[in-house]
C-alpha atoms as a PDB file:
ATOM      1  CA  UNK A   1      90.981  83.205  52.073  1.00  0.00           C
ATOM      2  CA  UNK A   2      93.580  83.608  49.200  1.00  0.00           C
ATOM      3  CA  UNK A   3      93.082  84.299  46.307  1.00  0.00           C
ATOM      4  CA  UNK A   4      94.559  84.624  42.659  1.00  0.00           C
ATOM      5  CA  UNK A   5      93.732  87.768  41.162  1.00  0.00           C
ATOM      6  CA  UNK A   6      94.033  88.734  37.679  1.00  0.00           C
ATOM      7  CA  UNK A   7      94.226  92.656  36.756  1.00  0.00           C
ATOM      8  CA  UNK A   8      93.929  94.636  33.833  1.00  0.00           C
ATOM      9  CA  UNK A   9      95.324  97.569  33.270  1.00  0.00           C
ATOM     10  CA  UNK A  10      97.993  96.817  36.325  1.00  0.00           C
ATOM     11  CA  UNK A  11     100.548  98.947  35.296  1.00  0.00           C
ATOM     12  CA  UNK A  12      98.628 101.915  35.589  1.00  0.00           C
ATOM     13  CA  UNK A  13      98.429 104.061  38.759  1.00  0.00           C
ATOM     14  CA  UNK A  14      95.853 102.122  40.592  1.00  0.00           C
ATOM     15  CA  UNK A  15      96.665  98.507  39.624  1.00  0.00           C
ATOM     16  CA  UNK A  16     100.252  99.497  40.748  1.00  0.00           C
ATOM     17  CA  UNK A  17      98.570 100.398  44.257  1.00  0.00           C
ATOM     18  CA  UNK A  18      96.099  97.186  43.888  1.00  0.00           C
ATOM     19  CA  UNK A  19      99.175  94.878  43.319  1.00  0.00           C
ATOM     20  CA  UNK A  20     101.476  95.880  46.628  1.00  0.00           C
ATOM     21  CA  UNK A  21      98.410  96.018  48.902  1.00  0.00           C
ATOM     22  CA  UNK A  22      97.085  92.288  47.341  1.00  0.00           C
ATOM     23  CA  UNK A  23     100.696  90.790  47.400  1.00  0.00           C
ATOM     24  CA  UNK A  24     101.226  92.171  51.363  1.00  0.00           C
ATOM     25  CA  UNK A  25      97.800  90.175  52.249  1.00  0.00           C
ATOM     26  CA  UNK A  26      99.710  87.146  50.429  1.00  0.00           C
ATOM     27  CA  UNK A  27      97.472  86.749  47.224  1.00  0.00           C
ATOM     28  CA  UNK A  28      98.637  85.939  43.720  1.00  0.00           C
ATOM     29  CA  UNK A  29      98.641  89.012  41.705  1.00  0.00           C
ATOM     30  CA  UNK A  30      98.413  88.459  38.046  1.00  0.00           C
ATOM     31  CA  UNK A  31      98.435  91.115  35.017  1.00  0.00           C
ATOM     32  CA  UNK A  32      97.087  91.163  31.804  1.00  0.00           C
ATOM     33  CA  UNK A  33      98.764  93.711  29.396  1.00  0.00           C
ATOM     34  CA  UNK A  34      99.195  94.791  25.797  1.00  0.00           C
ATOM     35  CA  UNK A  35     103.404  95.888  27.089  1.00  0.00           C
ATOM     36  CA  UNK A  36     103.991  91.322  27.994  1.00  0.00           C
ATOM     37  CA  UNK A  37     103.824  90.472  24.533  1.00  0.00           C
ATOM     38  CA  UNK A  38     107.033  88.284  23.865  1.00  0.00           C
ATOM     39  CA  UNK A  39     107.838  88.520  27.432  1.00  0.00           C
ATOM     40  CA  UNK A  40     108.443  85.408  29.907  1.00  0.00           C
ATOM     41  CA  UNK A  41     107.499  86.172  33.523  1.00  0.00           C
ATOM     42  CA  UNK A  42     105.276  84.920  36.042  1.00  0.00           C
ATOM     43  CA  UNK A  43     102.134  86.398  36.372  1.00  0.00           C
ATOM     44  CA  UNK A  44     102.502  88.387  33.378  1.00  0.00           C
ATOM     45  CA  UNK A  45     100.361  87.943  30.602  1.00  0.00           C
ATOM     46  CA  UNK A  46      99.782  89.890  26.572  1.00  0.00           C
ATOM     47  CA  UNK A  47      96.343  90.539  25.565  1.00  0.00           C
ATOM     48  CA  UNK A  48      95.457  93.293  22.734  1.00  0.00           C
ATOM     49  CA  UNK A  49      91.643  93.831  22.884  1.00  0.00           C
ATOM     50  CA  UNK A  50      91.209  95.894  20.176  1.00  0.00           C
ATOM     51  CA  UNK A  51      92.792  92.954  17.906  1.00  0.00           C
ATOM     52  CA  UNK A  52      90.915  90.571  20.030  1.00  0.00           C
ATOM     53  CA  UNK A  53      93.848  88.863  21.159  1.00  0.00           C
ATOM     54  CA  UNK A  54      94.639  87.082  24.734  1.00  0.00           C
ATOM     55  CA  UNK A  55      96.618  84.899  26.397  1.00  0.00           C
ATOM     56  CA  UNK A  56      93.788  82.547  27.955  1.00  0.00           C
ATOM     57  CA  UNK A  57      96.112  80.979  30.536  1.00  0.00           C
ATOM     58  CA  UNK A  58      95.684  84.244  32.242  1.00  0.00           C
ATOM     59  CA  UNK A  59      92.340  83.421  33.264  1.00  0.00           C
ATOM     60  CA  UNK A  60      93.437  80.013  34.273  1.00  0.00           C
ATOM     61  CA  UNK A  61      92.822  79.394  38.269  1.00  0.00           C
ATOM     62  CA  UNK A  62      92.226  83.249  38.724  1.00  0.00           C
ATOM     63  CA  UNK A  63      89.526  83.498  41.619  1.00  0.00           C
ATOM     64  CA  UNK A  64      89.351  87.317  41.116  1.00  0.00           C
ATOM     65  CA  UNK A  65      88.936  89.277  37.843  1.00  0.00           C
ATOM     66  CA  UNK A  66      90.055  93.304  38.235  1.00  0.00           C
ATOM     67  CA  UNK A  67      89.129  94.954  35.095  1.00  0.00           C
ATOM     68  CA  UNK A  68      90.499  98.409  35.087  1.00  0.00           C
ATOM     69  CA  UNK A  69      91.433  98.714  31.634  1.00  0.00           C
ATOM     70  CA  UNK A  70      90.804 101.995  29.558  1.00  0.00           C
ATOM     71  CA  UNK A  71      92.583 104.524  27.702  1.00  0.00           C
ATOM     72  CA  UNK A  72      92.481 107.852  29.685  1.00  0.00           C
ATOM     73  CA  UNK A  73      90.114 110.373  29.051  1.00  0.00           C
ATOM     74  CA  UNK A  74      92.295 113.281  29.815  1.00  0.00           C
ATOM     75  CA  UNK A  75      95.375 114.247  28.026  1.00  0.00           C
ATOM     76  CA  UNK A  76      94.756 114.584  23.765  1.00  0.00           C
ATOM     77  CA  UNK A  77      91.626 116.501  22.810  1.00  0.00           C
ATOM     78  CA  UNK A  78      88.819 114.770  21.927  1.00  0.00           C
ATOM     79  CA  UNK A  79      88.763 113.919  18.367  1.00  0.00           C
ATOM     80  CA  UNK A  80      85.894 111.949  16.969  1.00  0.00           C
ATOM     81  CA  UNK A  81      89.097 108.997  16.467  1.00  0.00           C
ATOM     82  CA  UNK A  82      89.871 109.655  20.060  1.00  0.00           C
ATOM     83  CA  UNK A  83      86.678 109.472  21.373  1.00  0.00           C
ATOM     84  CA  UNK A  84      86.049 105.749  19.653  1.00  0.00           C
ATOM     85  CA  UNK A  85      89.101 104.462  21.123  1.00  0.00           C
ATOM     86  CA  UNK A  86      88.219 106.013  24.600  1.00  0.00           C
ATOM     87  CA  UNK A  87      85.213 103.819  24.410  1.00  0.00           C
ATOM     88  CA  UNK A  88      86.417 100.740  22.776  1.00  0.00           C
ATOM     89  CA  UNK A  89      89.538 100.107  24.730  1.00  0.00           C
ATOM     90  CA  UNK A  90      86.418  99.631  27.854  1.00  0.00           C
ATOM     91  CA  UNK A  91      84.064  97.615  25.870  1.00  0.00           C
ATOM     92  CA  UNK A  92      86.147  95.862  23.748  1.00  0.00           C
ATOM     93  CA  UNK A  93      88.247  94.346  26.750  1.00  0.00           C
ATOM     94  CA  UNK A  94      85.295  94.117  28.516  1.00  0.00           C
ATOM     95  CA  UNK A  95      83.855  92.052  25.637  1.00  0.00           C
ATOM     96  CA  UNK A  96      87.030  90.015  24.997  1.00  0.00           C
ATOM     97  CA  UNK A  97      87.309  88.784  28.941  1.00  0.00           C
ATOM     98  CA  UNK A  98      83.622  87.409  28.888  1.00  0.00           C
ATOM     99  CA  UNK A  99      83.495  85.497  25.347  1.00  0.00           C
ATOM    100  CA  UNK A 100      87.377  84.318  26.731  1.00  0.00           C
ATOM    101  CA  UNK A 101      85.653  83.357  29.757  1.00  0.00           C
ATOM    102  CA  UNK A 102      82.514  81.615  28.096  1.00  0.00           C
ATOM    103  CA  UNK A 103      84.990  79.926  25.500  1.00  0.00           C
ATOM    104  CA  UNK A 104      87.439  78.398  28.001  1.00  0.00           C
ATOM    105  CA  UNK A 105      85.099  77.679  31.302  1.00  0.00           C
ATOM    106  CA  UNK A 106      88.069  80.083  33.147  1.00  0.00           C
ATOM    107  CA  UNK A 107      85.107  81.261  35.439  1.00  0.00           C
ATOM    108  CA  UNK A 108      86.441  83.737  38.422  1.00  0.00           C
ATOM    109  CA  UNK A 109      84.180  83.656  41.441  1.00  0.00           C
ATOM    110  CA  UNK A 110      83.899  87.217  41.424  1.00  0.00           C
ATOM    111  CA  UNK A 111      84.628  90.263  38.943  1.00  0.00           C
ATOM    112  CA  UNK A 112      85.041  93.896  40.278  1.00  0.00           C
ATOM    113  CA  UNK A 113      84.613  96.351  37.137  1.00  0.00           C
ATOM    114  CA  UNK A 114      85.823  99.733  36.916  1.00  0.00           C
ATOM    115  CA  UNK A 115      83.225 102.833  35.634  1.00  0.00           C
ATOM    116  CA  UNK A 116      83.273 106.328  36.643  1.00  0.00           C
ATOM    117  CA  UNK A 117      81.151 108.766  38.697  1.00  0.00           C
ATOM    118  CA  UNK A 118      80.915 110.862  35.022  1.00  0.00           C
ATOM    119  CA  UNK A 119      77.825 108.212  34.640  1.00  0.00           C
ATOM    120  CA  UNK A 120      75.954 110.830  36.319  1.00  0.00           C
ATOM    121  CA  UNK A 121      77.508 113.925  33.393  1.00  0.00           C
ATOM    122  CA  UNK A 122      78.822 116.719  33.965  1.00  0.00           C
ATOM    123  CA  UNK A 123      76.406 118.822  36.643  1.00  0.00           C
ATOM    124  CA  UNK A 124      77.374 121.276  38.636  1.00  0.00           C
ATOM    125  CA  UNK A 125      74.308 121.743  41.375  1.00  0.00           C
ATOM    126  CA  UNK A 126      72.962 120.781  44.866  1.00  0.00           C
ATOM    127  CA  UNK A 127      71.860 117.311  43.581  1.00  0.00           C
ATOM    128  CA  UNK A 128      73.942 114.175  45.681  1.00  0.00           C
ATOM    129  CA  UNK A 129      74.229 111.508  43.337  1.00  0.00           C
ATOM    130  CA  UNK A 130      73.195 107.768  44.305  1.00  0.00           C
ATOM    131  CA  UNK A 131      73.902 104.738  42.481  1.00  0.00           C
ATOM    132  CA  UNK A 132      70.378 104.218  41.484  1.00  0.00           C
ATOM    133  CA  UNK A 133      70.541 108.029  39.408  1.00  0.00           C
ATOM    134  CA  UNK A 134      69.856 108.256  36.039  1.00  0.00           C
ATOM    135  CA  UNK A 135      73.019 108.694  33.841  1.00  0.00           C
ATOM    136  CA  UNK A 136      73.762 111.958  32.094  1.00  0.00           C
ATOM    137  CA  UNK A 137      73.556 112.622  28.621  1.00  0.00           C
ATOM    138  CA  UNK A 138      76.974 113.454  27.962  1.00  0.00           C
ATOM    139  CA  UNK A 139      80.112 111.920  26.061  1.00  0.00           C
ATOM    140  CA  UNK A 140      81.747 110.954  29.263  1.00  0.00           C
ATOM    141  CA  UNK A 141      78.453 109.379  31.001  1.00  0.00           C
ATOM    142  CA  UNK A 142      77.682 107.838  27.650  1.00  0.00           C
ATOM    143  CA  UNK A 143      81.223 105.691  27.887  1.00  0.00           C
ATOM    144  CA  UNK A 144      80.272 104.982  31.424  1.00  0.00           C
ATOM    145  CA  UNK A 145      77.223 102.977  30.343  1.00  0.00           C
ATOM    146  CA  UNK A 146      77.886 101.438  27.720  1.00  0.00           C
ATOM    147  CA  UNK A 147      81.326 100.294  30.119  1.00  0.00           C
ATOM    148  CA  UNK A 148      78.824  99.465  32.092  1.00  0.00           C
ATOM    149  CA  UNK A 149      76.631  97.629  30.102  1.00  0.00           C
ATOM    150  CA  UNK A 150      79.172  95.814  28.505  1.00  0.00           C
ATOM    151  CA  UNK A 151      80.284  94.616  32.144  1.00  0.00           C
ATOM    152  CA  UNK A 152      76.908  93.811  33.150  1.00  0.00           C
ATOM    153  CA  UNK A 153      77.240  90.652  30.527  1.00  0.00           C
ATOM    154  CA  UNK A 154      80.071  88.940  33.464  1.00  0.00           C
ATOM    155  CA  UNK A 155      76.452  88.902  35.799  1.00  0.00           C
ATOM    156  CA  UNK A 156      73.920  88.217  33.147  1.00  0.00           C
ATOM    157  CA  UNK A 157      75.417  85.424  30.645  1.00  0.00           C
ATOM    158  CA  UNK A 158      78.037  83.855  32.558  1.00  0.00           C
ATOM    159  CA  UNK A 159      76.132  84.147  36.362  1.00  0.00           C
ATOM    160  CA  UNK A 160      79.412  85.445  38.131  1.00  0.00           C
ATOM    161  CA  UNK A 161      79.035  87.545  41.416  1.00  0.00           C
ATOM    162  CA  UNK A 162      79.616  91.281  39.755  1.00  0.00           C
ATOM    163  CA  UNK A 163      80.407  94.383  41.560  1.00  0.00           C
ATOM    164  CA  UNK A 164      80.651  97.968  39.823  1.00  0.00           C
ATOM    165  CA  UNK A 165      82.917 100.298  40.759  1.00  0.00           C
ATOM    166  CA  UNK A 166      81.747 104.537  39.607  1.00  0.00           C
ATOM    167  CA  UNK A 167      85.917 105.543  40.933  1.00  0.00           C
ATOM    168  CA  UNK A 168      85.554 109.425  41.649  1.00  0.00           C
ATOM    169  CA  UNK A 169      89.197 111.912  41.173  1.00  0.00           C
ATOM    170  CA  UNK A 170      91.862 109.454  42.362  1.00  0.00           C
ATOM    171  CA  UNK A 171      94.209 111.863  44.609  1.00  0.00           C
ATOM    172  CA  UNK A 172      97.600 110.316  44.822  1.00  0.00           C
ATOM    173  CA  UNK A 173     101.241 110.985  45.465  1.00  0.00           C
ATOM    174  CA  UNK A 174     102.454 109.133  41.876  1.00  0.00           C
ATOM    175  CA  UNK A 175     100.394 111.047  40.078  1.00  0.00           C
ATOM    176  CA  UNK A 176      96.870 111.773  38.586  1.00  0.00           C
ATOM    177  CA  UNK A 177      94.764 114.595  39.279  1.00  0.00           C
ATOM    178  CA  UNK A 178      96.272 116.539  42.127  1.00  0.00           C
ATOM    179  CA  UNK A 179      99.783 116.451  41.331  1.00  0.00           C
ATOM    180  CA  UNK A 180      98.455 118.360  38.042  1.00  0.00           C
ATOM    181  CA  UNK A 181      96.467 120.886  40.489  1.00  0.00           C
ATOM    182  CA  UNK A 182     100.050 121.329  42.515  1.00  0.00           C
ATOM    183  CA  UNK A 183     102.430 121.464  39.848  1.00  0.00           C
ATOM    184  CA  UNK A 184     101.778 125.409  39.798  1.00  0.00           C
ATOM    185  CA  UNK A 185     102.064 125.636  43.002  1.00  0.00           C
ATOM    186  CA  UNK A 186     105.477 124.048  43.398  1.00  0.00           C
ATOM    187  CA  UNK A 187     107.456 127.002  41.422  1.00  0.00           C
ATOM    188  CA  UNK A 188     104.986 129.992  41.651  1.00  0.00           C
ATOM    189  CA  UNK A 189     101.058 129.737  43.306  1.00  0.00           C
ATOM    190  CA  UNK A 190      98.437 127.654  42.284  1.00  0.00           C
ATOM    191  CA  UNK A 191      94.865 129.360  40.875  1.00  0.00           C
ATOM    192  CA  UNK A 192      91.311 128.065  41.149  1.00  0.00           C
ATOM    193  CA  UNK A 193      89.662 126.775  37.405  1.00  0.00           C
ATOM    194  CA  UNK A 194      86.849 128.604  36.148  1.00  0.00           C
ATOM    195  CA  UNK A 195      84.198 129.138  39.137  1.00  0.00           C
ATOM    196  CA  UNK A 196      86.104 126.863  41.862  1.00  0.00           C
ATOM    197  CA  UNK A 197      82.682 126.293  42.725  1.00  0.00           C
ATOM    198  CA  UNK A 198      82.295 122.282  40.251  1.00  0.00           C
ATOM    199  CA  UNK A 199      82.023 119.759  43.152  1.00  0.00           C
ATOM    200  CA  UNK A 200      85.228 117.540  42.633  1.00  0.00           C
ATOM    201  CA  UNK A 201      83.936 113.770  43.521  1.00  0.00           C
ATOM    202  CA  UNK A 202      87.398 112.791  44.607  1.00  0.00           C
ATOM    203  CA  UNK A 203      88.642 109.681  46.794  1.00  0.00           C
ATOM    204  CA  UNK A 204      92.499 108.878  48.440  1.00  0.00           C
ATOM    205  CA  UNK A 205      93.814 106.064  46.299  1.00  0.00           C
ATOM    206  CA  UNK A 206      94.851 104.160  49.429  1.00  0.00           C
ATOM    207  CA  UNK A 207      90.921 104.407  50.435  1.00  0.00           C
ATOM    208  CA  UNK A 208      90.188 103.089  46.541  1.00  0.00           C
ATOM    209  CA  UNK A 209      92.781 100.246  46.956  1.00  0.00           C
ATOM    210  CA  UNK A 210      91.111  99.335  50.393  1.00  0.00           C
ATOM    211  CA  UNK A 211      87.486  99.424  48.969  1.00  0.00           C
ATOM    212  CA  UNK A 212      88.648  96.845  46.580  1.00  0.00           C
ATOM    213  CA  UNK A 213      90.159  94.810  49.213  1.00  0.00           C
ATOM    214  CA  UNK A 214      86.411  95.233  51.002  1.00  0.00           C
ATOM    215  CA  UNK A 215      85.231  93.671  47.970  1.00  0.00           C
ATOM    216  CA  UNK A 216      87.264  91.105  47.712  1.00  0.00           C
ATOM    217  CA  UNK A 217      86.808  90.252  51.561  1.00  0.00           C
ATOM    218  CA  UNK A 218      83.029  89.746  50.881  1.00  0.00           C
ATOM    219  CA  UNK A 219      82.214  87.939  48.265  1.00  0.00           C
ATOM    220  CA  UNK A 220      78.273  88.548  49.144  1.00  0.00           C
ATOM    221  CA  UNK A 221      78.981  92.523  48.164  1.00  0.00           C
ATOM    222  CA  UNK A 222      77.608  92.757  44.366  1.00  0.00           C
ATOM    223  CA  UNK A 223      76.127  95.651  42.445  1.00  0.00           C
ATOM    224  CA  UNK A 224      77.424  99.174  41.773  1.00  0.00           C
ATOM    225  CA  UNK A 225      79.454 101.591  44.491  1.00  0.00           C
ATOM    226  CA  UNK A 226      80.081 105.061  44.549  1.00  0.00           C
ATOM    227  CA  UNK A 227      83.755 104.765  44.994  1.00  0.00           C
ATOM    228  CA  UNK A 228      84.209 108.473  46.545  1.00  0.00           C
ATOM    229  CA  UNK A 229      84.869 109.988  49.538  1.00  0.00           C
ATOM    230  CA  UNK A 230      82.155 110.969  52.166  1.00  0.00           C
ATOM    231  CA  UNK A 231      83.717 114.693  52.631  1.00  0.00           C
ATOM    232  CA  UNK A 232      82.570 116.464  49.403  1.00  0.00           C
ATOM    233  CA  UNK A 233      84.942 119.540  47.928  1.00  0.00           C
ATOM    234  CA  UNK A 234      84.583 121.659  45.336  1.00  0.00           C
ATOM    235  CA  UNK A 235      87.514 122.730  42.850  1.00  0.00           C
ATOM    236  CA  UNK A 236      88.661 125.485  44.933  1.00  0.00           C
ATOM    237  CA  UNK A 237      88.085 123.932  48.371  1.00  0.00           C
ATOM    238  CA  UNK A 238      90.677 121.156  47.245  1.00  0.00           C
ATOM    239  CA  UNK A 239      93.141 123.759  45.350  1.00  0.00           C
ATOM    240  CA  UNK A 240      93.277 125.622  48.674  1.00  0.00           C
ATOM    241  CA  UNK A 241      93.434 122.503  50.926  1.00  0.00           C
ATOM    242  CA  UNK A 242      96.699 121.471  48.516  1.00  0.00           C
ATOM    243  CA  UNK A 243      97.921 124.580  48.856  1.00  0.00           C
ATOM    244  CA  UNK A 244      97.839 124.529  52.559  1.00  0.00           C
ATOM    245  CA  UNK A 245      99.753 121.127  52.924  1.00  0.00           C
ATOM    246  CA  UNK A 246     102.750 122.556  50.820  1.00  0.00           C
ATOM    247  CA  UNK A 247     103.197 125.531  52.552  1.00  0.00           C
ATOM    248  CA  UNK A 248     102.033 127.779  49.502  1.00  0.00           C
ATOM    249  CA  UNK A 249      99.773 130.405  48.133  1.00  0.00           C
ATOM    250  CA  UNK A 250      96.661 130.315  45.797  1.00  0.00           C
ATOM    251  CA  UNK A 251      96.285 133.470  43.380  1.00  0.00           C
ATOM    252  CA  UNK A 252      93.442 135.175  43.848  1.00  0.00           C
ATOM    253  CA  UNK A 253      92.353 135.598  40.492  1.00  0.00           C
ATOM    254  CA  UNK A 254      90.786 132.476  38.923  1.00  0.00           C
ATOM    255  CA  UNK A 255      91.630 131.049  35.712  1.00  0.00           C
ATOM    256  CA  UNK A 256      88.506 131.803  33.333  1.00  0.00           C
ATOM    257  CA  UNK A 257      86.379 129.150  32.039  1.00  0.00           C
ATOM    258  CA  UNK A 258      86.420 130.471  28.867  1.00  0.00           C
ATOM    259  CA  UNK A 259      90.258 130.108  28.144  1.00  0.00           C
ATOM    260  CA  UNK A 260      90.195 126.563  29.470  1.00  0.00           C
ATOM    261  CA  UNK A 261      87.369 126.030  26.754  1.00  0.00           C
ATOM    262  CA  UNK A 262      89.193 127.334  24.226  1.00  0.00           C
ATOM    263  CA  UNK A 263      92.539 125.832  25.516  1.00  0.00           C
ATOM    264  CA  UNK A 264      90.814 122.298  26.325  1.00  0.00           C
ATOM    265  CA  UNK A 265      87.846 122.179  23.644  1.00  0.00           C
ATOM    266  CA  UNK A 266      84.858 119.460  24.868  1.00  0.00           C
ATOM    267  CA  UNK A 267      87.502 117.847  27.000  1.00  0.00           C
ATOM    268  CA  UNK A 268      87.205 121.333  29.715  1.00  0.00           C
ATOM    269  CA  UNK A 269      84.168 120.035  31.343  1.00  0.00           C
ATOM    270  CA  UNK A 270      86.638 117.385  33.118  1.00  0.00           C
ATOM    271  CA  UNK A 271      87.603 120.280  35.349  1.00  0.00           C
ATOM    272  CA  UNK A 272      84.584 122.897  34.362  1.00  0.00           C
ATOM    273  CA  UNK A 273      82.317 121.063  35.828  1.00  0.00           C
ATOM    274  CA  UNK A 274      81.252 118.621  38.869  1.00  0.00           C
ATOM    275  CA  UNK A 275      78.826 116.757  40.783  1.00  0.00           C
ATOM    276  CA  UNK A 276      78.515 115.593  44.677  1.00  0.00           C
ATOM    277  CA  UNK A 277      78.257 111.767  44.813  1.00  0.00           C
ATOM    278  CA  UNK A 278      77.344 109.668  47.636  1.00  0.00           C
ATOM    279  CA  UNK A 279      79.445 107.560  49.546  1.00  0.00           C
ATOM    280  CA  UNK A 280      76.701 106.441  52.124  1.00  0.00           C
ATOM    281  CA  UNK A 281      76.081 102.499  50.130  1.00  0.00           C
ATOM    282  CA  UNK A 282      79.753 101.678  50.618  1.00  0.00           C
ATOM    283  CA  UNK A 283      79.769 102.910  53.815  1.00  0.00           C
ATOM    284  CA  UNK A 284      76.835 101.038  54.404  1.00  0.00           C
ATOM    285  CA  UNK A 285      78.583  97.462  53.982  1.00  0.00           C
ATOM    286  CA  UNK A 286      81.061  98.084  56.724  1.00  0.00           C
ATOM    287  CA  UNK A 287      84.017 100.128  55.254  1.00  0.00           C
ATOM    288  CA  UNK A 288      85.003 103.166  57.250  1.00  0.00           C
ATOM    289  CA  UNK A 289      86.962 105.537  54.985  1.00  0.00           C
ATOM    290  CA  UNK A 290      91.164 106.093  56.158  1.00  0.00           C
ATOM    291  CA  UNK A 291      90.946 109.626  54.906  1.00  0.00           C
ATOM    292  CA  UNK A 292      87.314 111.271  54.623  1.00  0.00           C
ATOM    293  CA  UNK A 293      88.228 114.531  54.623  1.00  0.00           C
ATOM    294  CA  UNK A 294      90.327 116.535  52.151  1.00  0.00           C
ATOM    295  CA  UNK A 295      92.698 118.474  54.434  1.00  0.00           C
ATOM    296  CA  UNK A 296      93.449 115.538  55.773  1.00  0.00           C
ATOM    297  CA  UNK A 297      93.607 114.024  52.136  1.00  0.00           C
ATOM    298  CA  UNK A 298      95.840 116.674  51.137  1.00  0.00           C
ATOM    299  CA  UNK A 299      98.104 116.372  53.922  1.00  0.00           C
ATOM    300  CA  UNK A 300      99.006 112.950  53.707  1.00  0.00           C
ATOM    301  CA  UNK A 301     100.095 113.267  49.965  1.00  0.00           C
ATOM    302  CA  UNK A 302     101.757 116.343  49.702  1.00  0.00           C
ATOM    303  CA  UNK A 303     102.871 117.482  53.268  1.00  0.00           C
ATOM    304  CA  UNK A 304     106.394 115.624  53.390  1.00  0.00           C
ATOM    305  CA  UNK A 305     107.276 117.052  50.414  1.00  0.00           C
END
């Protein structure tokens, strides 16, 4: 079946993914974006949550909502200012699309929502995380539920099929997480963070991209999924396996914890700090993961470099 999907936040490093897989399977790929303002071109559309403004044709025919949108949690330090717009660039838009949806009658058959595996804080420890876990206490788990909750209003007050993505450490050649971790590594040698020993929930973006797909595929598939990969690593497990697909060395002296805190402020526990989260309930419905193990991971994104 084809279908027309609209995406938020499609300009970003997994919508880009999302849009060339859904175009090659012959859907209609549609983005919603604050950058389209003023701008004519199919199947791109302004919105501005945080002014509460959207073009409604966007939702117009759209079979598939996407919701990805948020502002990234990494980068500038965490400022009480910075930590508002972190969460209402999620609920906001989250907010907008169902009172745009309730206004117009634009009803998707099926939203997939983005969230985070921080829902479960910032733990370093034997614990495996399920879906059915109690959150953390945490800033980061905190935005994850109210994200959450806020998305949980597509299922409740406008009865649409809802599925909830938790998206681990996105590994991926454009960018993101381990092209950070290798950037080191590429003029000198790359060093472990703090311990090494935070679990890193991470997951191949081409693996995210095809869990989506998954979702798409079965309309029947609702509820929140670990989106992570079944072959858990911890920091210096996937330093070294990085380090092994480019051909280069890891220092054997770790950078301390307790210049990244001072360096990073709150925002070090995004690398301080770690859990193991289960994949088993995705695997479950049928998907078998393209890259389950990190080496392997590693190698496809960095070795032809």
């Amino acid at each position: 079946m084809k279908h027309t999907i609209l995406i938020t936040g499609g300009s970003g490093l997994i919508g880009k993914k999302l849009t060339a897989l859904f175009t090659a399977k012959g859907h209609d790929v549609r983005h919603l974006g604050r950058g389209f303002k003023n701008r004519e071109a199919e199947g791109l559309y302004y919105w501005n949550p945080l002014l509460g403004e959207i073009d409604e044709k966007s939702l117009k025919g759209a079979t598939i909502l996407i919701h990805l949108a948020g502002e990234s949690v990494a980068g500038k330090s965490w400022s009480e200012e910075r930590k508002k717009n972190i969460i209402d660039s999620r609920v906001k838009s989250t907010e907008l699309l169902v009172e745009t949806i309730n206004k117009t009658g634009y009803k998707p058959q099926k939203v997939i929502a983005a969230s985070a595996t921080g829902y479960y804080g910032a733990v370093t420890g034997p614990h495996i995380f399920i879906e059915n876990d109690a959150p953390g206490k945490d800033f980061l788990a905190q935005v994850c539920v109210q994200w959450e909750e806020a998305s949980s209003r597509f299922e409740k007050e406008l009865h649409i099929s809802l599925a909830i993505m938790r998206i681990g450490v996105v590994l991926a050649r454009e960018g993101g997480a381990l092209q950070e971790i290798v950037k080191p590594m590429r003029f000198a040698m790359g060093a472990v963070l703090g311990t090494g020993k935070q679990w890193v929930p991470w997951i191949h973006i081409d693996d995210l991209a095809a869990i989506m797909g998954h979702l798409v595929n079965n309309q029947e598939l609702t509820g929140v999924y670990n989106a992570v990969s079944p072959g858990h690593a911890n920091f210096e497990v996937l330093t070294k396996a990085s380090a092994k697909s480019l051909n280069r060395f890891v220092s054997p002296f770790n950078i301390p914890g307790a210049a990244l805190r001072m360096a990073l402020g709150e925002q070090s526990v995004i690398v301080l700090e770690g859990s193991r989260v289960s994949s088993k309930k995705i695997s479950e419905t049928g998907y078998t993961f393209l890259y389950p193990e990190i080496q392997r991971a590693c190698d496809s994104l960095l070795k032809s470099d």
